[in-house]
Protein backbone atom coordinates (compact mmCIF):
# COMPACT_ATOMS: atom_id res chain seq x y z
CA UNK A 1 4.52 63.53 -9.45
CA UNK A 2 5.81 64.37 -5.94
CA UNK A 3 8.15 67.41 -5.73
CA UNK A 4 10.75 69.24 -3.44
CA UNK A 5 9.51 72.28 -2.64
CA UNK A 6 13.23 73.07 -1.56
CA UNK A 7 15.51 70.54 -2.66
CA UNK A 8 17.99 69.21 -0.05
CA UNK A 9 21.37 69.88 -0.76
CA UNK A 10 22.40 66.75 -1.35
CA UNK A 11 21.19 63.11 -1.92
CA UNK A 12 22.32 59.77 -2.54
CA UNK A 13 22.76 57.54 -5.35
CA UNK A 14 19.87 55.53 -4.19
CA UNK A 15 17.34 58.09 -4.02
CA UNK A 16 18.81 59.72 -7.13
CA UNK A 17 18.22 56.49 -9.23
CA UNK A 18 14.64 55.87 -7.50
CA UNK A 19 13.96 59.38 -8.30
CA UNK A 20 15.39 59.66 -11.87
CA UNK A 21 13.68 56.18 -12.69
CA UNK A 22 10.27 57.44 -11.63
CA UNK A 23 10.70 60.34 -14.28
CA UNK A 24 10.71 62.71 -11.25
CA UNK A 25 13.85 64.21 -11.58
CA UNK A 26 16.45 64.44 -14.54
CA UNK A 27 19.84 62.94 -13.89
CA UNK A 28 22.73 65.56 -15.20
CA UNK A 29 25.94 64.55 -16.03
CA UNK A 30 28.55 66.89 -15.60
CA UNK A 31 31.89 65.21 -16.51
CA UNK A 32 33.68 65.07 -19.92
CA UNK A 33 32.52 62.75 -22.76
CA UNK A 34 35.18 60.76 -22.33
CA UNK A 35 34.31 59.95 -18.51
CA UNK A 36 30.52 59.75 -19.55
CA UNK A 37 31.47 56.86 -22.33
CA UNK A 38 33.90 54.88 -20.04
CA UNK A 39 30.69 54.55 -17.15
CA UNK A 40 27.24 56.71 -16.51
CA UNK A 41 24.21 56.43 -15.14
CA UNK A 42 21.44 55.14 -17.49
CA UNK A 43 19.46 58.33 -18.80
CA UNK A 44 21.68 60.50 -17.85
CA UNK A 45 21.88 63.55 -19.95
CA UNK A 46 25.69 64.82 -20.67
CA UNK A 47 26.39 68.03 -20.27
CA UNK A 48 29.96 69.08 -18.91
CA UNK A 49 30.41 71.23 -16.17
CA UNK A 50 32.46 74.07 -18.56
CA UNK A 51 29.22 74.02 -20.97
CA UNK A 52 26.73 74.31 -18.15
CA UNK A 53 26.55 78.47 -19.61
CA UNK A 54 23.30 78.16 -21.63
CA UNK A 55 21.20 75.49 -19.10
CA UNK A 56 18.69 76.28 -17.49
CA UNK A 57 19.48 80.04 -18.46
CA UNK A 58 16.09 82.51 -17.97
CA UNK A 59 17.16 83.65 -21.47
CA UNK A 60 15.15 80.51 -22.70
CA UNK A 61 18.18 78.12 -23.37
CA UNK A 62 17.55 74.77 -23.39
CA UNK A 63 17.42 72.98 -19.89
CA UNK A 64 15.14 73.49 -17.07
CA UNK A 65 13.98 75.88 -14.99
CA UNK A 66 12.09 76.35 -11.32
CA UNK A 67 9.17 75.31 -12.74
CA UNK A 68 10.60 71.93 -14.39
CA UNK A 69 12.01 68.81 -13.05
CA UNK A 70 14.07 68.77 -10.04
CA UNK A 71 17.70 68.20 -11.51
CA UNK A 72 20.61 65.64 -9.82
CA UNK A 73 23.54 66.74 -10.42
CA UNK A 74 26.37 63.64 -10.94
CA UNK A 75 30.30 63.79 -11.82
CA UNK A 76 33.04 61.30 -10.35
CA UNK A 77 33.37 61.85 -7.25
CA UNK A 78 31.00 64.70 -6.56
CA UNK A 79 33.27 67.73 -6.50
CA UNK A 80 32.37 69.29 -10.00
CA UNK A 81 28.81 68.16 -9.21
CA UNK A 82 28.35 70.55 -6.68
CA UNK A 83 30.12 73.40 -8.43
CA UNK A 84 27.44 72.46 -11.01
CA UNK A 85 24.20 72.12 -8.23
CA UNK A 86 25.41 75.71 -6.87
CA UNK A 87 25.73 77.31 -10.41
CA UNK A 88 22.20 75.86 -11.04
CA UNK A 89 20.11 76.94 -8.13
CA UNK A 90 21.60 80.53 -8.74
CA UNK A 91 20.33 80.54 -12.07
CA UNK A 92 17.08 79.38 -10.10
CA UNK A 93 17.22 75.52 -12.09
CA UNK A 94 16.01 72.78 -8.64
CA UNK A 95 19.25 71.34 -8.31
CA UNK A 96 20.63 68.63 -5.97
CA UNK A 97 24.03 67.40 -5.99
CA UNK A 98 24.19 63.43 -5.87
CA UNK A 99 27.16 62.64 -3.40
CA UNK A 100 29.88 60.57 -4.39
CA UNK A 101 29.66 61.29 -8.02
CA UNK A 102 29.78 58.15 -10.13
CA UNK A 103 32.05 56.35 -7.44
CA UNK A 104 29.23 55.96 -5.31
CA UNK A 105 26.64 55.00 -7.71
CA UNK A 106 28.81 52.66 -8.94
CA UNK A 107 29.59 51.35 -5.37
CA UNK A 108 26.00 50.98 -4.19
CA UNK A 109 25.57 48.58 -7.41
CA UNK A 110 23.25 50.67 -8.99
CA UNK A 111 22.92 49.93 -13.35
CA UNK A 112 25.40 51.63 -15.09
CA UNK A 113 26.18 51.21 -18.78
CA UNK A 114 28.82 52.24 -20.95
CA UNK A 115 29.16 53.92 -24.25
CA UNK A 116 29.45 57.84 -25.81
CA UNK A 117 26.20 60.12 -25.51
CA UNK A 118 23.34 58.41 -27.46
CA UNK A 119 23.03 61.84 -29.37
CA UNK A 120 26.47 61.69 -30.41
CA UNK A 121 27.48 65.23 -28.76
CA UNK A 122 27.28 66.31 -25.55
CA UNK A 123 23.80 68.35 -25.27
């Protein structure tokens, strides 16, 4: 599985898909439920930006760390995303924030599907 040694900052939706697709990165959704059941990226794992506390936390939360996947970070438009990407690298989590949010994804014609969190809760 190739790897960033140091992520870039950001990326686009079209390497974010390709890279999420290949199982070489997880795809983090950090918008509301509500946003994440109107349109998301397929995969993606909910997990809004206010509940980020516990991820990827050294005080073995669930989420990854430095030494798991590299994570891309997605919201609307890509504001809350990068809030999210900078929050994550501090707590030393591989982060990259994917720019454009959803918007972009959703322009470049990338899948998308609709539909609340398959889990039923945000995880």
């Amino acid at each position: 599985m190739a790897r960033f040694h140091q992520p870039p900052a950001q990326i686009d939706p079209a390497e974010a898909h390709r890279l999420a697709t290949a199982g070489e990165a997880l795809l983090l959704d950090v918008r509301e439920p509500a946003e994440y059941a109107e349109v998301h990226a397929p995969g993606a794992v909910l997990v809004p930006l206010g509940s980020l506390d516990g991820f990827g936390s050294s005080a073995g939360a669930d989420g990854p760390d430095a030494e798991g996947p590299l994570v891309l970070a997605l919201c609307r438009s890509g504001n809350r995303s990068q809030v999210a990407t900078d929050v994550l690298n501090a707590r030393g989590v591989r982060t990259v924030n994917v720019t454009g949010g959803m918007r972009a994804w959703l322009e470049a014609g990338l899948p998308s599907h609709q539909g609340a969190c398959p889990c039923g809760t945000a995880i």
